[in-house]
Each structure stands twice: as structure tokens, then as C-alpha cells.
PDB file of N, CA and C in Angstrom:
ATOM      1  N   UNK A   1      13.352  -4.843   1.279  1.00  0.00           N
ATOM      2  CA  UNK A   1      12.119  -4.239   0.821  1.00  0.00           C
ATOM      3  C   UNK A   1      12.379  -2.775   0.511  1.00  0.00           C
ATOM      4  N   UNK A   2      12.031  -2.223  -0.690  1.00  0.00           N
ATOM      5  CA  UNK A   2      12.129  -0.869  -1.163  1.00  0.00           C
ATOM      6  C   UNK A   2      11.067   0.370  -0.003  1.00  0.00           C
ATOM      7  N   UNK A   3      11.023   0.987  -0.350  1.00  0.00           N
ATOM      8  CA  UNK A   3      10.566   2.508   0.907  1.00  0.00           C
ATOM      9  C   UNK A   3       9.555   2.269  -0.370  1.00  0.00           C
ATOM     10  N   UNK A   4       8.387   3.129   0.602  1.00  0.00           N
ATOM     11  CA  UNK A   4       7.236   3.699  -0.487  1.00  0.00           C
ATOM     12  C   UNK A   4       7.544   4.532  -0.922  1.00  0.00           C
ATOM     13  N   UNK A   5       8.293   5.590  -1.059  1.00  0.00           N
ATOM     14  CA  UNK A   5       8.770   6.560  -2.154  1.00  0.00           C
ATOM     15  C   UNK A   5       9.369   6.059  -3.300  1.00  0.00           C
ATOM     16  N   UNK A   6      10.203   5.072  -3.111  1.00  0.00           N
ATOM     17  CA  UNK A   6      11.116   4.507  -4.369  1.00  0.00           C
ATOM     18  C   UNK A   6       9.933   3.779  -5.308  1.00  0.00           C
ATOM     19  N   UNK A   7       8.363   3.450  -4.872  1.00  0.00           N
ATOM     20  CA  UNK A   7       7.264   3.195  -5.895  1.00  0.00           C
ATOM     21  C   UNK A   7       7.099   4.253  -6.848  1.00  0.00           C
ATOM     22  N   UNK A   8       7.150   5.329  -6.129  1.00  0.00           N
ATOM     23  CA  UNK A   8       6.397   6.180  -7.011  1.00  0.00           C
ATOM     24  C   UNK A   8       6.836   6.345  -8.559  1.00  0.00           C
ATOM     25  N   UNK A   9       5.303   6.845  -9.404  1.00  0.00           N
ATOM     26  CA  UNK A   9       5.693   7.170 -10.753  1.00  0.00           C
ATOM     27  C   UNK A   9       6.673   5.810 -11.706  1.00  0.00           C
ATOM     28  N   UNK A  10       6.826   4.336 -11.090  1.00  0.00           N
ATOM     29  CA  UNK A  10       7.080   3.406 -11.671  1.00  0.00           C
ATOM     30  C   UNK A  10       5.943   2.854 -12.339  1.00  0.00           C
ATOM     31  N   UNK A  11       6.350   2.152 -13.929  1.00  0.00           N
ATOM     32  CA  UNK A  11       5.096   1.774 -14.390  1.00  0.00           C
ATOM     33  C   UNK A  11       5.187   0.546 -13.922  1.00  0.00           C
ATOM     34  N   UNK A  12       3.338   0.338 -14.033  1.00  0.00           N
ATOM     35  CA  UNK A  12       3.273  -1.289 -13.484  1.00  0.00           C
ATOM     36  C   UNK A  12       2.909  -2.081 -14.794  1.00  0.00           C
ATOM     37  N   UNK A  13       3.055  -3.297 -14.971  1.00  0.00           N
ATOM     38  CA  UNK A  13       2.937  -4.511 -15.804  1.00  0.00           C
ATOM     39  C   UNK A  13       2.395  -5.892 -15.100  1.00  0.00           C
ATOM     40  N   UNK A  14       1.024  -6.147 -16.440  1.00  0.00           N
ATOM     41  CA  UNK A  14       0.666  -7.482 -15.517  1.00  0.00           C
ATOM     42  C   UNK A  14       1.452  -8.566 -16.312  1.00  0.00           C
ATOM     43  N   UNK A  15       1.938  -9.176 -15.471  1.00  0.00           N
ATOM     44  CA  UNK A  15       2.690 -10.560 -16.627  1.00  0.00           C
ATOM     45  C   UNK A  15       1.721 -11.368 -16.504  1.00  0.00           C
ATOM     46  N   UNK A  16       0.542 -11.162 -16.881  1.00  0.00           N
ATOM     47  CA  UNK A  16      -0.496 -12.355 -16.728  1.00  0.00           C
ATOM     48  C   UNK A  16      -0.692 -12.253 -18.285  1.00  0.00           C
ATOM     49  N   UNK A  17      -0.800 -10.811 -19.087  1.00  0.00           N
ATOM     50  CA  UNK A  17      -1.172 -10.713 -19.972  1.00  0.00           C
ATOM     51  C   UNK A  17       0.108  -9.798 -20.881  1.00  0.00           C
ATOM     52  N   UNK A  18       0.589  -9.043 -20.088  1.00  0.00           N
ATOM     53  CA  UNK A  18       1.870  -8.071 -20.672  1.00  0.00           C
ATOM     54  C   UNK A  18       1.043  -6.705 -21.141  1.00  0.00           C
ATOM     55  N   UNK A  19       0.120  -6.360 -20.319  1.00  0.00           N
ATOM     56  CA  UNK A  19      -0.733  -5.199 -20.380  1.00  0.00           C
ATOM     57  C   UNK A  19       0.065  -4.337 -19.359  1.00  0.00           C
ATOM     58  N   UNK A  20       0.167  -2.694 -19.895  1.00  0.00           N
ATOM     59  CA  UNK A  20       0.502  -1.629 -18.830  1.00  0.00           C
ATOM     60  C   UNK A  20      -0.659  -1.519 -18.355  1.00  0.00           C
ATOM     61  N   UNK A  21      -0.676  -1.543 -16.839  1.00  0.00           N
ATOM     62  CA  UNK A  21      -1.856  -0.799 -15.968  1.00  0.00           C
ATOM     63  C   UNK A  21      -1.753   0.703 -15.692  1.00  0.00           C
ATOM     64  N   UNK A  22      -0.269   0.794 -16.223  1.00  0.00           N
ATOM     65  CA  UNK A  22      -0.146   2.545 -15.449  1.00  0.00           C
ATOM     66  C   UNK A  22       0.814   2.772 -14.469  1.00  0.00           C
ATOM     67  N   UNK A  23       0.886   3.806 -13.485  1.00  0.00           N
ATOM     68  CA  UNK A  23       1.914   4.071 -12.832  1.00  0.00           C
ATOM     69  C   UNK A  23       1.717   4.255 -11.568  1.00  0.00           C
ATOM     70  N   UNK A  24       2.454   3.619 -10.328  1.00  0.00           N
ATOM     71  CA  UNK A  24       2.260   3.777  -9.259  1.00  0.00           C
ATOM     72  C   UNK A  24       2.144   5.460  -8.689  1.00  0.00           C
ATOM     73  N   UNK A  25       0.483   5.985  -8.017  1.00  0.00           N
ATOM     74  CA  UNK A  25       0.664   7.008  -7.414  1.00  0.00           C
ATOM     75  C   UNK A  25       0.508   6.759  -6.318  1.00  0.00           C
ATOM     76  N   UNK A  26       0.155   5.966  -5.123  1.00  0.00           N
ATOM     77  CA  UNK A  26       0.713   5.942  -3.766  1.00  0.00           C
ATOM     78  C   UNK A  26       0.939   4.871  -3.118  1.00  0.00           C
ATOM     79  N   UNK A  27       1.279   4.436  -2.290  1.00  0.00           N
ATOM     80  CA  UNK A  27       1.203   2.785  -1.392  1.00  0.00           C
ATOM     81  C   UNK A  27       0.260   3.028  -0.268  1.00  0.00           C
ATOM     82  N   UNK A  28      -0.188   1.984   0.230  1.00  0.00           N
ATOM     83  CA  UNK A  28      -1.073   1.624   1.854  1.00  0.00           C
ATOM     84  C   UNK A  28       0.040   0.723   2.456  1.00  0.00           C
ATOM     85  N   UNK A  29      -0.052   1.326   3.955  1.00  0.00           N
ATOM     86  CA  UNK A  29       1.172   0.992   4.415  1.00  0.00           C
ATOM     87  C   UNK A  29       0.239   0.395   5.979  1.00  0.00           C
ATOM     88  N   UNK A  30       1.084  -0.141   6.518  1.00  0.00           N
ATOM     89  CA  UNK A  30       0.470  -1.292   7.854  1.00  0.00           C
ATOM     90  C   UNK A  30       1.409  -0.267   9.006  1.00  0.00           C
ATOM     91  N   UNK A  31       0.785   1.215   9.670  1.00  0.00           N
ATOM     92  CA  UNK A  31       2.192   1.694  10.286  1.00  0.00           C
ATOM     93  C   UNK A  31       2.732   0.902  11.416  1.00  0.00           C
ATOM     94  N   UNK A  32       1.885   0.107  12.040  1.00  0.00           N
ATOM     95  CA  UNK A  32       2.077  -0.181  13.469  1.00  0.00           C
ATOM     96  C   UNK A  32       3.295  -1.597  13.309  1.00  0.00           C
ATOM     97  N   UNK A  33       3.404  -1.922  12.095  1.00  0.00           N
ATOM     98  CA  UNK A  33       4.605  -3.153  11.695  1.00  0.00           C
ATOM     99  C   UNK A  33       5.589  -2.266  10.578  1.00  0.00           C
ATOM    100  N   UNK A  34       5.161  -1.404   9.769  1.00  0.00           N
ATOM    101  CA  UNK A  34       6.152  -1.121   9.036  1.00  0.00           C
ATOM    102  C   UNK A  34       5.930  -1.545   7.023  1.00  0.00           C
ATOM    103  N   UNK A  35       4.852  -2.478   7.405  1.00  0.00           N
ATOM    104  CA  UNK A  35       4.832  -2.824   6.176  1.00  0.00           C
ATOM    105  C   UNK A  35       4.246  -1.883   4.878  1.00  0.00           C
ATOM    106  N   UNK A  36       4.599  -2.332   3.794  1.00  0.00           N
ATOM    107  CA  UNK A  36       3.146  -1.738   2.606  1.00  0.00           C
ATOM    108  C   UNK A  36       2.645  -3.076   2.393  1.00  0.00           C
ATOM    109  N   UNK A  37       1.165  -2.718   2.397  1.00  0.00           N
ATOM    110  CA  UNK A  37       0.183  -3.486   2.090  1.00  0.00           C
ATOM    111  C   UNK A  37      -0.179  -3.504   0.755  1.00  0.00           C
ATOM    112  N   UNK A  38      -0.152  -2.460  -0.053  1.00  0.00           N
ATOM    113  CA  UNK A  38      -0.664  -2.561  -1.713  1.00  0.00           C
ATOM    114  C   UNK A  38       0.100  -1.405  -2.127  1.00  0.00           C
ATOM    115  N   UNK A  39      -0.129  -1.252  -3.382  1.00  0.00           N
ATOM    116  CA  UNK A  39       0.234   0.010  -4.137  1.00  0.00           C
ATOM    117  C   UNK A  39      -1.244   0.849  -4.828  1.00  0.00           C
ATOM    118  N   UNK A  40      -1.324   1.604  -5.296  1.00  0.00           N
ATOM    119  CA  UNK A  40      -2.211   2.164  -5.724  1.00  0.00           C
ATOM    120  C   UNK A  40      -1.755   2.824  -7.467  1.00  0.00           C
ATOM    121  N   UNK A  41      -2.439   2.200  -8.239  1.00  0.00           N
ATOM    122  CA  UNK A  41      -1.793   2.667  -9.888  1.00  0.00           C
ATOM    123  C   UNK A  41      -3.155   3.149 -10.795  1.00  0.00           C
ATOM    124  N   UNK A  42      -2.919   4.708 -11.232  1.00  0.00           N
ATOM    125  CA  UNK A  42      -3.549   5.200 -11.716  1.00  0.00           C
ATOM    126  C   UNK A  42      -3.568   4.385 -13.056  1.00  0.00           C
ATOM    127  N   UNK A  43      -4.875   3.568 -13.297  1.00  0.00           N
ATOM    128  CA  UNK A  43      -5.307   3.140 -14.639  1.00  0.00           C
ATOM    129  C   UNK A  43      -4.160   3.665 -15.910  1.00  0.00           C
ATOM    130  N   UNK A  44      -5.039   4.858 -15.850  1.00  0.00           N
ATOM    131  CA  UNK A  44      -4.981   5.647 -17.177  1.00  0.00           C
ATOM    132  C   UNK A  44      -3.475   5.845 -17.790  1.00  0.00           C
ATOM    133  N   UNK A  45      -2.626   5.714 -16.443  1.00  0.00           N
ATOM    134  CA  UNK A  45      -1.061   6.235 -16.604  1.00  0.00           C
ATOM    135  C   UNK A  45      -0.425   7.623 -16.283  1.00  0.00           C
ATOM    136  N   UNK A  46      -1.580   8.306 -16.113  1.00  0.00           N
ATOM    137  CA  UNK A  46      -1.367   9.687 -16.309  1.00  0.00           C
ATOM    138  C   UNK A  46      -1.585  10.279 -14.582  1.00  0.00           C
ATOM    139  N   UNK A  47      -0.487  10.451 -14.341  1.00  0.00           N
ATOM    140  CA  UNK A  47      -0.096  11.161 -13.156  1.00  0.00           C
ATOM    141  C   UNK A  47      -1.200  12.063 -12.306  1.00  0.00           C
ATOM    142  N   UNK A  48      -1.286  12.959 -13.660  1.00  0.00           N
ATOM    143  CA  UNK A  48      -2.254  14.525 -12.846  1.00  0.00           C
ATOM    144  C   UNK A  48      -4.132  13.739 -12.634  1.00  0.00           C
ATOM    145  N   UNK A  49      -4.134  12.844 -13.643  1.00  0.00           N
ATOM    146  CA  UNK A  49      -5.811  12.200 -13.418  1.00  0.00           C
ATOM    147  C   UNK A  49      -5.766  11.770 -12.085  1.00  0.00           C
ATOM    148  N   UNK A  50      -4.879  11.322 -11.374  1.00  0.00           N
ATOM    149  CA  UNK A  50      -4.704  10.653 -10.342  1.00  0.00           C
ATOM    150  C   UNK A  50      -5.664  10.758  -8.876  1.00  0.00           C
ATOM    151  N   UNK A  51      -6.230  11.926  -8.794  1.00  0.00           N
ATOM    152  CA  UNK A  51      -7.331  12.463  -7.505  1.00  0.00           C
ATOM    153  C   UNK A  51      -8.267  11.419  -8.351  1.00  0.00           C
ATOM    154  N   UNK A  52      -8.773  11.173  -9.107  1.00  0.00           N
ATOM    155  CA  UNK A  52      -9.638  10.767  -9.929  1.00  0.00           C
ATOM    156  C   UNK A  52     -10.111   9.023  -9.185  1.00  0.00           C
ATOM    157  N   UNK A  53     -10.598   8.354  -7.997  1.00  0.00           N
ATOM    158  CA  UNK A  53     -10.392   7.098  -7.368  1.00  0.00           C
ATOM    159  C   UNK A  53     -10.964   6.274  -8.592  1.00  0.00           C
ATOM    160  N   UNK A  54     -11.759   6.688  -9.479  1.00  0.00           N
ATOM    161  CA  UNK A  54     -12.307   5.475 -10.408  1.00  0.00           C
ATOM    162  C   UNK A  54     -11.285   5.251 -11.464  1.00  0.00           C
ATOM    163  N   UNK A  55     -10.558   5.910 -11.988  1.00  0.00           N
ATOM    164  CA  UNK A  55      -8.846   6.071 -12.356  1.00  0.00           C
ATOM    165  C   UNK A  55      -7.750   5.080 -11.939  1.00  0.00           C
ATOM    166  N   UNK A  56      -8.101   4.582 -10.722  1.00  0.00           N
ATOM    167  CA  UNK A  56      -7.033   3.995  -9.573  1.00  0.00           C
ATOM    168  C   UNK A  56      -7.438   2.406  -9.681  1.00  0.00           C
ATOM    169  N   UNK A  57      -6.333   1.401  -9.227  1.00  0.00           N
ATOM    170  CA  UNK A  57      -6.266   0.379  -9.047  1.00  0.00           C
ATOM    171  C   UNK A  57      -5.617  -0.270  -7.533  1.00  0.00           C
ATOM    172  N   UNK A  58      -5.941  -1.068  -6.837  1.00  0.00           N
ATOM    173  CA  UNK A  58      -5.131  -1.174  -5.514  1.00  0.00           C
ATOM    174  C   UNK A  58      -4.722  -2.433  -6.089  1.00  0.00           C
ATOM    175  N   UNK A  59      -3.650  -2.372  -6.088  1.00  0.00           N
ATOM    176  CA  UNK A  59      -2.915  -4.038  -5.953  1.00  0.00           C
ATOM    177  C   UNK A  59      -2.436  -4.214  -4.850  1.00  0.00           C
ATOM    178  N   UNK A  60      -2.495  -5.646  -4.411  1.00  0.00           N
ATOM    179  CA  UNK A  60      -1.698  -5.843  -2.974  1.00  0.00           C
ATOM    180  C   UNK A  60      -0.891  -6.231  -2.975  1.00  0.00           C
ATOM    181  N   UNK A  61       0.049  -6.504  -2.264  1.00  0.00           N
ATOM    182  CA  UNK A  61       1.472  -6.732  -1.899  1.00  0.00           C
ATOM    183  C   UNK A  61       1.865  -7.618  -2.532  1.00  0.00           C
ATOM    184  N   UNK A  62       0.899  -9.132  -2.412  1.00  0.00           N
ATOM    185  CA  UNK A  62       0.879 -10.607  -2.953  1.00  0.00           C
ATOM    186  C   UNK A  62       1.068 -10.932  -4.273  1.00  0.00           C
ATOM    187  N   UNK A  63       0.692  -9.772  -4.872  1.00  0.00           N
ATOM    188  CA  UNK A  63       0.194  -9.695  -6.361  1.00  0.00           C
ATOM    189  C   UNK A  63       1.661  -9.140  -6.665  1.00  0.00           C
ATOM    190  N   UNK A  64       2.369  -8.755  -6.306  1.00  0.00           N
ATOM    191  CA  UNK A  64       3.588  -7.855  -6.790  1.00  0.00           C
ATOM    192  C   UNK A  64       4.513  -9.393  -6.864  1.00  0.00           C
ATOM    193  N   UNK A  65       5.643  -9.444  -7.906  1.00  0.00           N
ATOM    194  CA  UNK A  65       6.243 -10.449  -8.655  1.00  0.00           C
ATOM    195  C   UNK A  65       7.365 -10.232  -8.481  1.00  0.00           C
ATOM    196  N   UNK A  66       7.774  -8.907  -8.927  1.00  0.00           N
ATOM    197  CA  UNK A  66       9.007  -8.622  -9.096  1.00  0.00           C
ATOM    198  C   UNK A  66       9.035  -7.241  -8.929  1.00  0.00           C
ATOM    199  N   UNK A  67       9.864  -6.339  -8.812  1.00  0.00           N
ATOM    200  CA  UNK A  67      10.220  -4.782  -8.440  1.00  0.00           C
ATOM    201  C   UNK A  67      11.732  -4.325  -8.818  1.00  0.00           C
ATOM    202  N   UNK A  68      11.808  -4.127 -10.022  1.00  0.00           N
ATOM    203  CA  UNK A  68      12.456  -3.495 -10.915  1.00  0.00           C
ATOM    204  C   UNK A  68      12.923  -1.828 -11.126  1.00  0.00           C
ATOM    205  N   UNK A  69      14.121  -1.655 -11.321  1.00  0.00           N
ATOM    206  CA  UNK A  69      14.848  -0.598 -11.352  1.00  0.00           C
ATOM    207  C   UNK A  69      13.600   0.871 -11.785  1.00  0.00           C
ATOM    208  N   UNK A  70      13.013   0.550 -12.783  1.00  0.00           N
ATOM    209  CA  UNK A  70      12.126   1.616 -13.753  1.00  0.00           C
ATOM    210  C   UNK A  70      10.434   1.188 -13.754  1.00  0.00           C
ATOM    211  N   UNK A  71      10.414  -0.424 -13.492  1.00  0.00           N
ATOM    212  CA  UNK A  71       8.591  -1.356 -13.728  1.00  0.00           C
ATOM    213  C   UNK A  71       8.979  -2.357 -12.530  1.00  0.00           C
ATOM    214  N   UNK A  72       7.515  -2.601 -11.997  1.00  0.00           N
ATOM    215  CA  UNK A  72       6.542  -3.440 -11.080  1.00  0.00           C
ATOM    216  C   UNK A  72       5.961  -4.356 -11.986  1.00  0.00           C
ATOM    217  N   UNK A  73       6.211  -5.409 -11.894  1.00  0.00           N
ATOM    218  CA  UNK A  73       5.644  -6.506 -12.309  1.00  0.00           C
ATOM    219  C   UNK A  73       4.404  -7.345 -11.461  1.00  0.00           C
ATOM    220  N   UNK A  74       3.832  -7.116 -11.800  1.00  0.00           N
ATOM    221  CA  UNK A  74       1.997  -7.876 -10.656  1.00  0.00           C
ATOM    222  C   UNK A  74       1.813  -8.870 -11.619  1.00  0.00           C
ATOM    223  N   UNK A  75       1.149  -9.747 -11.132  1.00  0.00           N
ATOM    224  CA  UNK A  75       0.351 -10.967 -11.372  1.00  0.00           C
ATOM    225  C   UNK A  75      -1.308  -9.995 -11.109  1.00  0.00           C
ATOM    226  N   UNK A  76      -2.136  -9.950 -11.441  1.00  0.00           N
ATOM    227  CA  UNK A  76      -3.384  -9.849 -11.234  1.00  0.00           C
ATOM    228  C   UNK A  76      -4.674 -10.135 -12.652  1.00  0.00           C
TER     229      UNK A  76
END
């Protein structure tokens, strides 16, 4: 399993449709096991909008497909 830092600033892709959602700006993490629970991807793509929560998307863990060198691949 990758660290939540190695998310960051990766774009995400839904292979449901082959739409960019944008780019991971943070993860939710489970501390008391270690896990991440979702990622968090600013819509828009754009980094600095990012304080912006209506901007944001939570995907969860389940939804993630694949995790790629540069893109996140989700099902959602």
C-alpha cells in the first residue's frame, strides 16, 4: 500500500466513463489501524481552489482500481 503523501497532486480517472475528476488533495486515514479510508479530489483539478469543500470529492478506498505511477483509477 502506497503512504498518503505519494497520493498527492495525482490525477484521478473514472474508468466507468474515462472522465478526469481532478487531482488528489488529501486522504482520510483510520489512525488507530494505519489505514486510508478515501482520498479527497478537488473537482475542478486545480490545486489552489482546493479550501473550497464544494470543489472536493471523497472517494473511498473501495472505489480505487488501480494506483499508478502519475493517475488513480476509481470506479465511481
Amino acid at each position: 500500500m502506497s503512504r498518503g503523501i505519494d497520493f498527492k497532486q495525482k490525477e484521478v480517472i473514472n474508468i466507468t466513463d474515462g472522465k478526469i475528476l481532478g487531482f488528489v488533495i488529501d486522504v482520510q486515514a483510520d489512525f488507530d489501524n494505519g489505514e486510508i479510508r478515501s482520498i479527497i479530489v478537488a473537482k475542478t483539478g486545480k490545486i489552489f481552489n482546493s479550501m473550497s469543500s464544494k470543489n472536493n470529492v471523497t472517494i473511498p478506498w473501495n472505489n480505487i482500481k488501480k494506483i499508478g505511477e502519475d493517475v488513480i483509477l476509481v470506479e465511481v
